[in-house]
N, C-alpha and C. Protein backbone atom coordinates (compact mmCIF):
# COMPACT_ATOMS: atom_id res chain seq x y z
N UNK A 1 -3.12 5.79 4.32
CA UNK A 1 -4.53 5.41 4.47
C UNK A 1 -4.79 5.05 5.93
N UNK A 2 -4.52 6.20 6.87
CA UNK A 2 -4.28 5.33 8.17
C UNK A 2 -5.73 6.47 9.21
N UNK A 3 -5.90 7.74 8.39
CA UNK A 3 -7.22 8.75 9.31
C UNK A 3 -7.99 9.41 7.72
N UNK A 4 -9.28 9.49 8.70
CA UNK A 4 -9.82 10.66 7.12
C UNK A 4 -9.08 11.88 6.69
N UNK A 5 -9.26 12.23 5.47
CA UNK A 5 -8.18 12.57 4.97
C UNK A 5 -9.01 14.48 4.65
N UNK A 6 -8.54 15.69 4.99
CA UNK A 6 -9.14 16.81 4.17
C UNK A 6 -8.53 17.37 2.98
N UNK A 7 -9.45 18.01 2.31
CA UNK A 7 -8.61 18.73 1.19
C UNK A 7 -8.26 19.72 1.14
N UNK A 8 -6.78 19.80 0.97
CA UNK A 8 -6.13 21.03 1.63
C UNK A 8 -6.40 22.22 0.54
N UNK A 9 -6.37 21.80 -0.47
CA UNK A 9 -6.65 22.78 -1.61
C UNK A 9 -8.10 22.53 -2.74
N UNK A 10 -8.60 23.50 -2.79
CA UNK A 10 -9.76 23.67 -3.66
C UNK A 10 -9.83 23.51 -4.76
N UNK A 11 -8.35 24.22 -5.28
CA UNK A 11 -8.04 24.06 -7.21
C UNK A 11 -7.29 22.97 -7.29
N UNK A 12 -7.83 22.36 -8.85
CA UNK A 12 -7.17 21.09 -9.09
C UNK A 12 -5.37 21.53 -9.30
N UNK A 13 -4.77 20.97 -9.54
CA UNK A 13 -3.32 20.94 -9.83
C UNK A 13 -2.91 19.76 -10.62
N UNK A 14 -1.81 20.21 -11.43
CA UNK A 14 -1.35 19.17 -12.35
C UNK A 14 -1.07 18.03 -11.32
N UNK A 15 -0.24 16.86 -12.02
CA UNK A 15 0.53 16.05 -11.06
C UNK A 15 2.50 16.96 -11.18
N UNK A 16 2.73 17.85 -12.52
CA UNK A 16 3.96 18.11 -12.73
C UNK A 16 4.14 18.99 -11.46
N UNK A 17 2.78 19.71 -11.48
CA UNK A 17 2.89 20.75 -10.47
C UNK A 17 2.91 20.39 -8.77
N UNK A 18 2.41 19.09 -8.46
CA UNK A 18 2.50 18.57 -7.84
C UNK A 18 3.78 17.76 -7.09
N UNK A 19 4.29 17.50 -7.81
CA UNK A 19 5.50 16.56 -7.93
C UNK A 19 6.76 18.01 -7.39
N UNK A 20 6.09 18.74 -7.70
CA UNK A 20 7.82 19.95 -7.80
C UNK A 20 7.46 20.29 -6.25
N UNK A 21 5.92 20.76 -6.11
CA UNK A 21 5.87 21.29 -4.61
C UNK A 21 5.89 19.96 -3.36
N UNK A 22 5.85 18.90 -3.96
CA UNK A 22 5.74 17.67 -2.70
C UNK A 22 7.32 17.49 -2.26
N UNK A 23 8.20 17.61 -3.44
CA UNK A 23 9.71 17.81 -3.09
C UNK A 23 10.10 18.69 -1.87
N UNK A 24 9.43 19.84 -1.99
CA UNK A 24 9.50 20.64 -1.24
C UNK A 24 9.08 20.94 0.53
N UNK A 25 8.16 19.94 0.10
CA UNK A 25 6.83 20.62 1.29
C UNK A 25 7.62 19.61 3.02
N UNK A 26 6.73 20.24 3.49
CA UNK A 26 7.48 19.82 5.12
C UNK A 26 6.69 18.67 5.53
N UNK A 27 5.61 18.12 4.94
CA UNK A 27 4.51 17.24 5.19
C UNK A 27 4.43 16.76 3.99
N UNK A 28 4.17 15.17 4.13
CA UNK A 28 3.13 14.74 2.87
C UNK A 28 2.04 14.82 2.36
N UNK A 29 1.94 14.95 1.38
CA UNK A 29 0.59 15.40 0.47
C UNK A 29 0.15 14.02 -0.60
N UNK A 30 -0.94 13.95 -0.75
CA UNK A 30 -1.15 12.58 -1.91
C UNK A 30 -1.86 13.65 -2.92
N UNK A 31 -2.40 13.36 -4.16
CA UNK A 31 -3.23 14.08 -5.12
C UNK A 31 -4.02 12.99 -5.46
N UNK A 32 -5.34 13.12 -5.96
CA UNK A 32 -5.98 12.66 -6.01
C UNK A 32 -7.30 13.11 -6.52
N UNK A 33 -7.36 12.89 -8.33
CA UNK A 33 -7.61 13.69 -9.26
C UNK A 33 -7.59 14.96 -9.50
N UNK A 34 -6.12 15.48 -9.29
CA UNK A 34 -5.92 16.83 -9.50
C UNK A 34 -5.67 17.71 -8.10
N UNK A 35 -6.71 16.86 -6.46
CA UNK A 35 -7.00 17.71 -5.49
C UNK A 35 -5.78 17.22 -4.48
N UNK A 36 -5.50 18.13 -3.60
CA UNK A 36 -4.17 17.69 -2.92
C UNK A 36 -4.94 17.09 -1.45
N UNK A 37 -4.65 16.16 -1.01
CA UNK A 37 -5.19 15.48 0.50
C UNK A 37 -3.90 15.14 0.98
N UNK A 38 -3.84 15.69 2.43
CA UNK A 38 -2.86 15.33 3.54
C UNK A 38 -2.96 14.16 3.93
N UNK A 39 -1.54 13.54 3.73
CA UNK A 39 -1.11 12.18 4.30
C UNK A 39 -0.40 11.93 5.59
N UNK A 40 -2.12 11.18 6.74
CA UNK A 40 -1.67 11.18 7.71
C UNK A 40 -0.47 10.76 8.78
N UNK A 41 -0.09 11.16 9.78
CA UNK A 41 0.71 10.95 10.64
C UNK A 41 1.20 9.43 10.70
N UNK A 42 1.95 8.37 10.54
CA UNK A 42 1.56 6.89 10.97
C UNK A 42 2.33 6.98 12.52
N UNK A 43 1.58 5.88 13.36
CA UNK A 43 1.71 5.90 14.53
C UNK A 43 2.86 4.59 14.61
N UNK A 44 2.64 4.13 16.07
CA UNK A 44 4.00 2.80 16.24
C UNK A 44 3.54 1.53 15.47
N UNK A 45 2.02 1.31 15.63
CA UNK A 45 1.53 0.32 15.04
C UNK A 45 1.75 0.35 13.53
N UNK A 46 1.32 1.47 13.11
CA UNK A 46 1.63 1.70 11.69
C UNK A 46 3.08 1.13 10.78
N UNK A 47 4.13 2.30 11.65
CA UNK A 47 5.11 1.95 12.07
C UNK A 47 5.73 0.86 11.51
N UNK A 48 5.35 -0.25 12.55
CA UNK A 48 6.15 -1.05 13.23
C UNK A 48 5.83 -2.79 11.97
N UNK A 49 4.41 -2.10 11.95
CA UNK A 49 3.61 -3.35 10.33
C UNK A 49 4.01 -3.17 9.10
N UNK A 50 4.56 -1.64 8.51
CA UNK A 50 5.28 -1.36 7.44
C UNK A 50 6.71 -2.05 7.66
N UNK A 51 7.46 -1.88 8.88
CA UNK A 51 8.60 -2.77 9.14
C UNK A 51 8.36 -4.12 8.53
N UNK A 52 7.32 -4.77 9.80
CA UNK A 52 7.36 -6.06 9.58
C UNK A 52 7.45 -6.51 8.29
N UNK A 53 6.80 -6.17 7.50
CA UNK A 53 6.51 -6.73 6.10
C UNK A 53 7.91 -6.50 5.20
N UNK A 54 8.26 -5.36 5.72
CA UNK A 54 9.74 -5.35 5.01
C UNK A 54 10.45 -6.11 5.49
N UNK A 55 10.98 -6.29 6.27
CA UNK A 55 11.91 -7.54 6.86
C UNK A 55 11.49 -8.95 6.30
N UNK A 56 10.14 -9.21 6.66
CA UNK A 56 9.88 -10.71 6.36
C UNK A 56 10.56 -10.57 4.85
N UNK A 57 10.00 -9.89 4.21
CA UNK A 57 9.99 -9.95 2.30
C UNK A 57 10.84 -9.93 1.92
N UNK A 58 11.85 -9.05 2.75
CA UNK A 58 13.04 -8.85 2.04
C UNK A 58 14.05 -9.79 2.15
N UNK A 59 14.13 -10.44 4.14
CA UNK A 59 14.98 -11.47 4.41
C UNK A 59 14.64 -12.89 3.04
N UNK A 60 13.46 -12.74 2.11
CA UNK A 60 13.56 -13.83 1.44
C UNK A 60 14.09 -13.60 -0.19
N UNK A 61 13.86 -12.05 -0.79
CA UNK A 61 14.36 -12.03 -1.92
C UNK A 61 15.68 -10.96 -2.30
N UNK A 62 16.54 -11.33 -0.93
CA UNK A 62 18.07 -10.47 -1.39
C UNK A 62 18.45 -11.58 -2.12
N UNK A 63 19.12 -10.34 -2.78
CA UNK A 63 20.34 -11.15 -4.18
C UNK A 63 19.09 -11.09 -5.60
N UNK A 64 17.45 -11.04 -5.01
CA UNK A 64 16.94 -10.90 -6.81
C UNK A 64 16.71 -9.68 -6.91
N UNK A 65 15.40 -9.44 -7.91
CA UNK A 65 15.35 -8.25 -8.18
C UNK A 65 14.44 -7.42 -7.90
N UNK A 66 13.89 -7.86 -6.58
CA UNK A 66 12.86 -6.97 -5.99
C UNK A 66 13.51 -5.77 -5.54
N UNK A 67 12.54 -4.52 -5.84
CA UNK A 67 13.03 -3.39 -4.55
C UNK A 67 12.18 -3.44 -3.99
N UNK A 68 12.03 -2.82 -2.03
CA UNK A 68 11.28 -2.61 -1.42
C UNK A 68 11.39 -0.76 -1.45
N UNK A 69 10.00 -0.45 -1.02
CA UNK A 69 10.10 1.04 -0.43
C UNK A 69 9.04 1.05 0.66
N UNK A 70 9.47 1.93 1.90
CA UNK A 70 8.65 1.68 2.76
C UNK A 70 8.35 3.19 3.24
N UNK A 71 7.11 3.35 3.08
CA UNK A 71 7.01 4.88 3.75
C UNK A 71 7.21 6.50 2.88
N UNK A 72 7.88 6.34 1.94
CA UNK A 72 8.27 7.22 0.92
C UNK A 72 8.64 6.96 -0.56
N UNK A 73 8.14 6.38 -0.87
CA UNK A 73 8.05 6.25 -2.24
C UNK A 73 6.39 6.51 -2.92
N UNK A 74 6.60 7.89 -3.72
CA UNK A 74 5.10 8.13 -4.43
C UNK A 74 4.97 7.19 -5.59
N UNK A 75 3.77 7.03 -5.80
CA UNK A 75 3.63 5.90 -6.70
C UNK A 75 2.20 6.93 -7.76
N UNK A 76 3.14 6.87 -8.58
CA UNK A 76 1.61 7.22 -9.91
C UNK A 76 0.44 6.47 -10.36
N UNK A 77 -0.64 6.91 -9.61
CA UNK A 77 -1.83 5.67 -10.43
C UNK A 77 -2.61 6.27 -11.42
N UNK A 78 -2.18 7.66 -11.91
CA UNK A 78 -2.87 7.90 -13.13
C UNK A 78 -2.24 9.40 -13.64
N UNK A 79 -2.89 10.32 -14.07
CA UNK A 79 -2.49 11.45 -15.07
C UNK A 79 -2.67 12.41 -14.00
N UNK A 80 -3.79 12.49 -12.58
CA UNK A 80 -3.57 12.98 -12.06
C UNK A 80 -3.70 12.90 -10.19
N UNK A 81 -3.32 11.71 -10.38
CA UNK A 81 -3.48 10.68 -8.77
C UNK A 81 -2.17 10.61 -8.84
N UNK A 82 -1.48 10.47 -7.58
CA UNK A 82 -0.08 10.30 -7.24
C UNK A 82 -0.03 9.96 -5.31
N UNK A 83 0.37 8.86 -5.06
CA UNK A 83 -0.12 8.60 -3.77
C UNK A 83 1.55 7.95 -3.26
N UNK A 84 0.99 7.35 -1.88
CA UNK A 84 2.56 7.24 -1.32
C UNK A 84 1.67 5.98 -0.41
N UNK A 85 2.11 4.92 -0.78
CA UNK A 85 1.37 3.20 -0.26
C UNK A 85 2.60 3.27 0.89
N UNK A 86 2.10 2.53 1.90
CA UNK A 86 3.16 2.20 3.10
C UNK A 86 4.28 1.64 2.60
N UNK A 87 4.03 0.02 1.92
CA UNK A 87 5.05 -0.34 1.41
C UNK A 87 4.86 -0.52 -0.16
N UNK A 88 6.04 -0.33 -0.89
CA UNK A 88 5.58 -0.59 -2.36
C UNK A 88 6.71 -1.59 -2.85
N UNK A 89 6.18 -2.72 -3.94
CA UNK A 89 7.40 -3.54 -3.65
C UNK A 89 7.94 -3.73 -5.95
N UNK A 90 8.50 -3.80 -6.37
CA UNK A 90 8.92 -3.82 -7.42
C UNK A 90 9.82 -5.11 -7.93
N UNK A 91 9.66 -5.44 -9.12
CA UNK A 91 10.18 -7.00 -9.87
C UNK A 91 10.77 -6.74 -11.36
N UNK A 92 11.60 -6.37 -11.12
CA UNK A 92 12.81 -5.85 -12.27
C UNK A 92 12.70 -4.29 -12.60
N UNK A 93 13.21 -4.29 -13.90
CA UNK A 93 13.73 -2.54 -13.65
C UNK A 93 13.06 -1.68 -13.06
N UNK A 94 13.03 -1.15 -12.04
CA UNK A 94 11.83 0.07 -11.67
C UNK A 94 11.88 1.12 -12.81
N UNK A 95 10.45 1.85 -13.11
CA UNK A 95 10.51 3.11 -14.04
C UNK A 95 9.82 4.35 -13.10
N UNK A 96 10.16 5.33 -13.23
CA UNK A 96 10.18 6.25 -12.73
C UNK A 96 9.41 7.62 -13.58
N UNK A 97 8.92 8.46 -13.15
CA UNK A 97 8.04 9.37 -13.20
C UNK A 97 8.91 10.80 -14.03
N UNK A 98 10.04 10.64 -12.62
CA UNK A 98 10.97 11.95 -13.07
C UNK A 98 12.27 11.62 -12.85
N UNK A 99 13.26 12.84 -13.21
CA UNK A 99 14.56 12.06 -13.45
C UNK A 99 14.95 11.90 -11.83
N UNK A 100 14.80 12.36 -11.29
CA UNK A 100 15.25 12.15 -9.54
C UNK A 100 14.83 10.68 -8.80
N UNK A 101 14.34 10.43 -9.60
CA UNK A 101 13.47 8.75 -9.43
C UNK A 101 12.31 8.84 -7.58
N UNK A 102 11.28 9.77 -7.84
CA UNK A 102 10.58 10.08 -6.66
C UNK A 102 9.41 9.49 -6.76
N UNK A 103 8.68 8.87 -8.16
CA UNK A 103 7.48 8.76 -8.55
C UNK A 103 8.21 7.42 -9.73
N UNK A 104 7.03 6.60 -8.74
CA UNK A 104 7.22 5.27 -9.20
C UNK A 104 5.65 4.89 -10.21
N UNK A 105 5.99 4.33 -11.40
CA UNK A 105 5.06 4.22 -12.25
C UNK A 105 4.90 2.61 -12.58
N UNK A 106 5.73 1.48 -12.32
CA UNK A 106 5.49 0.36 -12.29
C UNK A 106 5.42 -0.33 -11.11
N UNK A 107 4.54 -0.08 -10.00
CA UNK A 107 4.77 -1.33 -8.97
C UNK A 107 4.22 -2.37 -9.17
N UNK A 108 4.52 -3.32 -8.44
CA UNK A 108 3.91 -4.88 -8.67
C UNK A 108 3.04 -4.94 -7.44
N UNK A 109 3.40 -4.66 -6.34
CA UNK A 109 2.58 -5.29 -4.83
C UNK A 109 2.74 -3.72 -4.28
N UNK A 110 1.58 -3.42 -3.48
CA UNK A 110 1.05 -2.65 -2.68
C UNK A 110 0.81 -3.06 -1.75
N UNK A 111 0.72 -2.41 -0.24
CA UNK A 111 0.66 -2.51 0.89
C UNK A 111 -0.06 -1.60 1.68
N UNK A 112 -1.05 -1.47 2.07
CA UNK A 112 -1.76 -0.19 2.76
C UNK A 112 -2.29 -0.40 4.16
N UNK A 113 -2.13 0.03 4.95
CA UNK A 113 -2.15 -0.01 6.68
C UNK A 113 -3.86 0.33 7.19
N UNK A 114 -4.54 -0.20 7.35
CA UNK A 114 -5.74 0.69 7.63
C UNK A 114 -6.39 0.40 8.79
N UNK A 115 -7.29 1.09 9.38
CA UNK A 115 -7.97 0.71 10.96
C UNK A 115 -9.41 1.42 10.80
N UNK A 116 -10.01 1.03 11.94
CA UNK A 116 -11.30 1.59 11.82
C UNK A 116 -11.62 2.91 11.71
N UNK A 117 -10.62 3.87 11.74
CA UNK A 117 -10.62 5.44 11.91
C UNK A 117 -10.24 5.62 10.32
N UNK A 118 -9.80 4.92 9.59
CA UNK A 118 -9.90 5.22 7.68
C UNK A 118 -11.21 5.46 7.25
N UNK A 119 -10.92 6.68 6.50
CA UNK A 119 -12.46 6.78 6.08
C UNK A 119 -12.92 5.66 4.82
N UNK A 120 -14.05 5.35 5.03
CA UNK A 120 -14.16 4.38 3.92
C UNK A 120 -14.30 4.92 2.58
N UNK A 121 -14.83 6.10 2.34
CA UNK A 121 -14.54 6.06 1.01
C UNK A 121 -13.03 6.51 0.60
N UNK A 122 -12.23 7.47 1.11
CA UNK A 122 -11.05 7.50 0.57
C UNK A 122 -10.38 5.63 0.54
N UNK A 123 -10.34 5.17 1.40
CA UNK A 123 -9.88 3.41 1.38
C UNK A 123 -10.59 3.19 0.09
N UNK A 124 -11.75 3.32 -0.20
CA UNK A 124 -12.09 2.48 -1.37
C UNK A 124 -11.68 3.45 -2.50
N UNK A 125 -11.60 4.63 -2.65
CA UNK A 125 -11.04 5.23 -3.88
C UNK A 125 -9.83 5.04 -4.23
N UNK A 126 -8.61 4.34 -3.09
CA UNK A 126 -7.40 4.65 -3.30
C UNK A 126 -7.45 3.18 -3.82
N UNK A 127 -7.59 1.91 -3.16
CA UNK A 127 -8.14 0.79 -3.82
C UNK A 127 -8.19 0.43 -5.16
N UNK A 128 -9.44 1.39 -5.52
CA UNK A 128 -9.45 1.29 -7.10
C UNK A 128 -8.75 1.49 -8.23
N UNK A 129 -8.16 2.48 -7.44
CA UNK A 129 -7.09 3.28 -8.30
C UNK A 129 -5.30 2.38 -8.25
N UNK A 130 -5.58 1.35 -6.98
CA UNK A 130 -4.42 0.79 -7.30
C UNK A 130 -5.12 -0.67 -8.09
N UNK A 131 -6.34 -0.91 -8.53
CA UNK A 131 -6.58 -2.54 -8.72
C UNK A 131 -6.67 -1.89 -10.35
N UNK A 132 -6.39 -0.94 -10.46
CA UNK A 132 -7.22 -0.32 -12.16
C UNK A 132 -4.99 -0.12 -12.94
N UNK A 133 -4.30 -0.27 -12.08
CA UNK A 133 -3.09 -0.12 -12.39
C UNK A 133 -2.44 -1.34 -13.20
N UNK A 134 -2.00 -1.67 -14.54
CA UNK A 134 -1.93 -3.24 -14.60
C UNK A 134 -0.99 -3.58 -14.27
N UNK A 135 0.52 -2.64 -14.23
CA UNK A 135 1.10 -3.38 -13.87
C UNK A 135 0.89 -4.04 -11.96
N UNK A 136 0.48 -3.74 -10.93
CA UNK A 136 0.19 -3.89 -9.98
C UNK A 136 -0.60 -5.39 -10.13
N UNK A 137 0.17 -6.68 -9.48
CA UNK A 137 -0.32 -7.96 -9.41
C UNK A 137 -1.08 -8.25 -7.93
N UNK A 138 -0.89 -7.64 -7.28
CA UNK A 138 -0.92 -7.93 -5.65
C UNK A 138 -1.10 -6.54 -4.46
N UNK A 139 -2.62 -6.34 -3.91
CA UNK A 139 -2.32 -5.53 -3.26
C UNK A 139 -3.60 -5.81 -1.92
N UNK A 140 -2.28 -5.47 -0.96
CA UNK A 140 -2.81 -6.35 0.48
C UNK A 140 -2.86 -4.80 1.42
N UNK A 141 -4.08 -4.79 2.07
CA UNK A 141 -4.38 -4.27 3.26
C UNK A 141 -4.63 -4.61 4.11
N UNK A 142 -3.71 -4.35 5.12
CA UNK A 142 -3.21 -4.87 6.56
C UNK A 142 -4.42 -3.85 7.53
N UNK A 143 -4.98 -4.18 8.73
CA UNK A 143 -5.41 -3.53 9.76
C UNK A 143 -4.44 -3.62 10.53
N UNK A 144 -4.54 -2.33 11.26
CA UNK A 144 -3.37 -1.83 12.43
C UNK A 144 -4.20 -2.53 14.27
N UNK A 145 -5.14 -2.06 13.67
CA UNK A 145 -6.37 -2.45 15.04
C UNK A 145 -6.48 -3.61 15.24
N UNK A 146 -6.53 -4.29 14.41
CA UNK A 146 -7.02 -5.91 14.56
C UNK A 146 -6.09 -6.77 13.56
N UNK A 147 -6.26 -8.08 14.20
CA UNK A 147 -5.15 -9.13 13.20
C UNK A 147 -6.43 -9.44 11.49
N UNK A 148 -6.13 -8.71 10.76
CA UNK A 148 -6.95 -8.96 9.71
C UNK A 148 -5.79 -8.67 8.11
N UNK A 149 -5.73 -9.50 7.52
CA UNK A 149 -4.92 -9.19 6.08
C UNK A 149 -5.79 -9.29 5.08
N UNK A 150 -5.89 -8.15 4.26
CA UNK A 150 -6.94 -8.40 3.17
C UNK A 150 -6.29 -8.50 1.80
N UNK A 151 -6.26 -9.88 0.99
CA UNK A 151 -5.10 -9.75 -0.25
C UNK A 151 -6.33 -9.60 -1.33
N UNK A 152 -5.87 -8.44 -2.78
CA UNK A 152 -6.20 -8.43 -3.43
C UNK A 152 -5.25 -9.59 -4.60
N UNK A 153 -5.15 -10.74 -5.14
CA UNK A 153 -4.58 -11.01 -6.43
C UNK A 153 -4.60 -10.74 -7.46
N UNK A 154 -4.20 -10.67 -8.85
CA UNK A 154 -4.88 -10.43 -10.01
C UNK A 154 -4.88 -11.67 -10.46
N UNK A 155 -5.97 -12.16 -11.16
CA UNK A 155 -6.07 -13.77 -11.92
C UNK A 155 -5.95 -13.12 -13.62
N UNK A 156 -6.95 -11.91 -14.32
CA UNK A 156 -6.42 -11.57 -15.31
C UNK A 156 -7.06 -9.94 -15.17
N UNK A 157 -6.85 -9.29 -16.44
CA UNK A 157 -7.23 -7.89 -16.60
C UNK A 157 -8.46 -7.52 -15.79
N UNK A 158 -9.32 -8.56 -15.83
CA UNK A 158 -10.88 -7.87 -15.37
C UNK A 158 -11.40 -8.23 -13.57
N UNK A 159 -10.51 -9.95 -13.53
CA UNK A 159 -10.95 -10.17 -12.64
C UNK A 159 -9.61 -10.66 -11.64
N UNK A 160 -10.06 -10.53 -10.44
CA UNK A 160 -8.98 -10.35 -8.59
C UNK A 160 -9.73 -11.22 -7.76
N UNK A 161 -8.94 -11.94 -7.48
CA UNK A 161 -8.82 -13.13 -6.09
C UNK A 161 -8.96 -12.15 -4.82
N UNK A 162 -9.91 -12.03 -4.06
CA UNK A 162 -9.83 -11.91 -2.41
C UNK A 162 -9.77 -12.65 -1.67
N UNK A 163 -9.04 -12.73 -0.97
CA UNK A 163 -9.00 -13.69 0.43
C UNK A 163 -8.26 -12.61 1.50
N UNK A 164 -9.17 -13.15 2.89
CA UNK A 164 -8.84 -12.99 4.52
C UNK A 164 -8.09 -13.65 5.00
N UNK A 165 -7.09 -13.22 6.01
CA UNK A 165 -5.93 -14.01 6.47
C UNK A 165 -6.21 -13.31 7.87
N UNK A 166 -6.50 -13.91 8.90
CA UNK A 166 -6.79 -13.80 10.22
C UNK A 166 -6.53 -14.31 11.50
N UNK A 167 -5.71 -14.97 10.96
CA UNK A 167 -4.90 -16.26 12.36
C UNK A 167 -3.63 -16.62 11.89
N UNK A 168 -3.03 -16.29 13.15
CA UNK A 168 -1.52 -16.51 13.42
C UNK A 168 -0.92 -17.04 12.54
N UNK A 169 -1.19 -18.46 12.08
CA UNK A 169 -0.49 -19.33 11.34
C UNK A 169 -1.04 -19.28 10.13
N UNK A 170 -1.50 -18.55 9.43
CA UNK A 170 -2.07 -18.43 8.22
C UNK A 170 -0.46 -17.45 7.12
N UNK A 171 -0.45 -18.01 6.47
CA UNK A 171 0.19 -17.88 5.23
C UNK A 171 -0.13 -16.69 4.30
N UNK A 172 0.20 -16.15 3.60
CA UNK A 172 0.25 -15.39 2.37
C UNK A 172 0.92 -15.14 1.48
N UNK A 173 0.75 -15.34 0.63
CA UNK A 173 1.02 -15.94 -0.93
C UNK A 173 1.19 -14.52 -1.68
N UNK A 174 2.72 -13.97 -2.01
CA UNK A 174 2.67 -12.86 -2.96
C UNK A 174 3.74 -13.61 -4.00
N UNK A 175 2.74 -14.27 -4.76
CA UNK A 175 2.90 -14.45 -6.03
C UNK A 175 3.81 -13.93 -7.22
N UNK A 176 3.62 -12.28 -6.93
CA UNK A 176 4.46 -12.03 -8.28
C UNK A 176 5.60 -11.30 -7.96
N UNK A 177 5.96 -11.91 -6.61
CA UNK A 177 7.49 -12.10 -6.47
C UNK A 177 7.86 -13.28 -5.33
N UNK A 178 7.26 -14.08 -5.45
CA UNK A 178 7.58 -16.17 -5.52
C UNK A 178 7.92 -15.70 -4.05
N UNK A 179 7.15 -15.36 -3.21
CA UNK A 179 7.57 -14.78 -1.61
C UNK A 179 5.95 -15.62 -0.67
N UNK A 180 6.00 -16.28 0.38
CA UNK A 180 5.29 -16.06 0.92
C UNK A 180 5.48 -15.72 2.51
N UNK A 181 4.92 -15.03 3.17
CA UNK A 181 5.06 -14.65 4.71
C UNK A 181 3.55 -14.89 5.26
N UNK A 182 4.06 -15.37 6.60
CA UNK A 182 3.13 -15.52 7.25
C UNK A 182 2.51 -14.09 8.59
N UNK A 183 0.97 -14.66 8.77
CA UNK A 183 0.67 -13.27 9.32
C UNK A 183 1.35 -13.38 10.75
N UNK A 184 2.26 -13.85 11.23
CA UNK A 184 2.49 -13.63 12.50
C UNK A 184 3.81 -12.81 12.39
N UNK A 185 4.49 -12.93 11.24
CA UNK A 185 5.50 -12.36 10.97
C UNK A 185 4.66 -10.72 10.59
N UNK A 186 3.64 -10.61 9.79
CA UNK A 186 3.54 -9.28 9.70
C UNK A 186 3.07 -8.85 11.37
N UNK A 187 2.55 -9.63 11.80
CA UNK A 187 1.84 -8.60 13.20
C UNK A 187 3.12 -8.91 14.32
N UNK A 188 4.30 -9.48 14.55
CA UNK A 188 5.44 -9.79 14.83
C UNK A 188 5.47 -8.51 16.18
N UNK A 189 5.96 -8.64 17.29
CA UNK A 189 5.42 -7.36 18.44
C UNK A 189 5.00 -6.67 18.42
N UNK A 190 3.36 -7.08 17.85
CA UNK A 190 2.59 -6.23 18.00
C UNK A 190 1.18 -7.01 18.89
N UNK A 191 0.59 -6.26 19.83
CA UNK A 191 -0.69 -7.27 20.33
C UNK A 191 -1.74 -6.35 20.22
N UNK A 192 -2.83 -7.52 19.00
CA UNK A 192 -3.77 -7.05 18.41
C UNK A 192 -5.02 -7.91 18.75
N UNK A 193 -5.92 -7.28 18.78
CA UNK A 193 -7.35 -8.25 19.02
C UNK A 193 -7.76 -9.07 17.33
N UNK A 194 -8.24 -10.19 18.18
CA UNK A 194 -8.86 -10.92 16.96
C UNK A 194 -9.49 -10.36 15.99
N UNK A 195 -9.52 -10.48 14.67
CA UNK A 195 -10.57 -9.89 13.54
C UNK A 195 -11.87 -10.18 14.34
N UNK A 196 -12.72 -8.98 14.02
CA UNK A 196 -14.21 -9.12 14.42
C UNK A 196 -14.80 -9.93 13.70
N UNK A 197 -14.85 -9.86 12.18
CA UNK A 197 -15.44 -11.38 11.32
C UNK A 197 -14.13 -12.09 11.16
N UNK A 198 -14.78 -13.46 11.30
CA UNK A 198 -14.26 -14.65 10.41
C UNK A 198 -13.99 -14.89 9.50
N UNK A 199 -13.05 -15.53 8.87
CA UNK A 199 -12.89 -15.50 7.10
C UNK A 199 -13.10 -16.92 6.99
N UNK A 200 -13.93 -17.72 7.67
CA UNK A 200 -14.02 -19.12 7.74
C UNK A 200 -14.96 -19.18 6.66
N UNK A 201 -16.05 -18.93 6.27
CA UNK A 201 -16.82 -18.24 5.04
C UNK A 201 -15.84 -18.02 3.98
N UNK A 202 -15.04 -17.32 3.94
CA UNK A 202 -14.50 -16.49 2.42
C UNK A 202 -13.66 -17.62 1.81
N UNK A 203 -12.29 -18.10 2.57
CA UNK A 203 -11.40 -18.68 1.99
C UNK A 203 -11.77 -19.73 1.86
């Protein structure tokens, strides 16, 4: 979720059919009801914030039973959506799509990288499609451009906690794996301009 995205193909496609040619292909591809969209390039910033978040998260839950995946792991959000989140993070057995284990069907926390060059509606379609997932408790979008963290929570089936995290020493709370990191650790060598709004309002 990091540039607007085109559609490379016109005809819908299964996800089975999908899944066999993404094995294959020399580039990433996401689907997204049936239509295939190219998954852009990530740059150093990109990079370097999918790191961060892995390190912080992980330096706190070795030895349990989180997995991390960063960068390559497709994640199924429906019958015919199949996408690939920067980081995807998991809380006991992972289940899997196919027997090669490439397509992840239970995540817990999502992670998505975005900047002002994301188109907004693909950001908000991919969004939905991860807040409409139940097992998924937690899903945070990071800006690459600016120091801004946007956490989705789940409180129950219908309704999600938002809060802005925008300054250095601000905290974040991922809950459904007893982890919290702070945003200086996700933006950690990286120098970013202040969020343009305030979250002095929200939180």
């Amino acid at each position: 979720m990091n540039e607007p995205a085109v559609n490379l193909s016109a005809k819908k496609v299964s996800s089975e059919d999908f899944m066999r040619s993404e094995r294959q292909a020399s580039r990433r591809n996401e689907l997204f009801d049936g239509a295939i969209m190219p998954k852009a390039a990530a740059n150093r910033q990109h990079n370097l914030l999918a790191t961060n978040i892995a390190i912080a998260v992980g330096s706190r839950v070795q030895g349990g039973k989180t997995e991390i995946y960063v960068n390559g792991m497709m994640v199924q959000l429906g019958p015919k959506t199949i996408c690939y989140p920067d980081v995807v993070m998991t809380n006991g057995e992972p289940k899997f799509a196919d027997e090669n284990s490439t397509v992840l069907k239970n995540p817990i926390t999502v992670v998505e990288i975005v900047s002002a060059a994301t188109n907004p509606y693909e950001k908000s379609r991919k969004l939905e499609s991860y807040l409409a997932i139940p097992s998924i408790k937690e899903c945070l979008l990071i800006r690459a451009d600016e120091m801004r963290v946007e956490l989705y929570a789940r409180q129950n089936a219908k309704q999600w906690l938002y809060r802005i995290f925008d300054e250095r020493d601000s905290v974040v709370s991922l809950d459904s794996i007893n982890t919290k990191i702070s945003v200086s650790e996700i933006y950690a060598g990286l120098s970013v301009k202040p969020a343009e709004m305030s979250s002095t309002a929200v939180n």
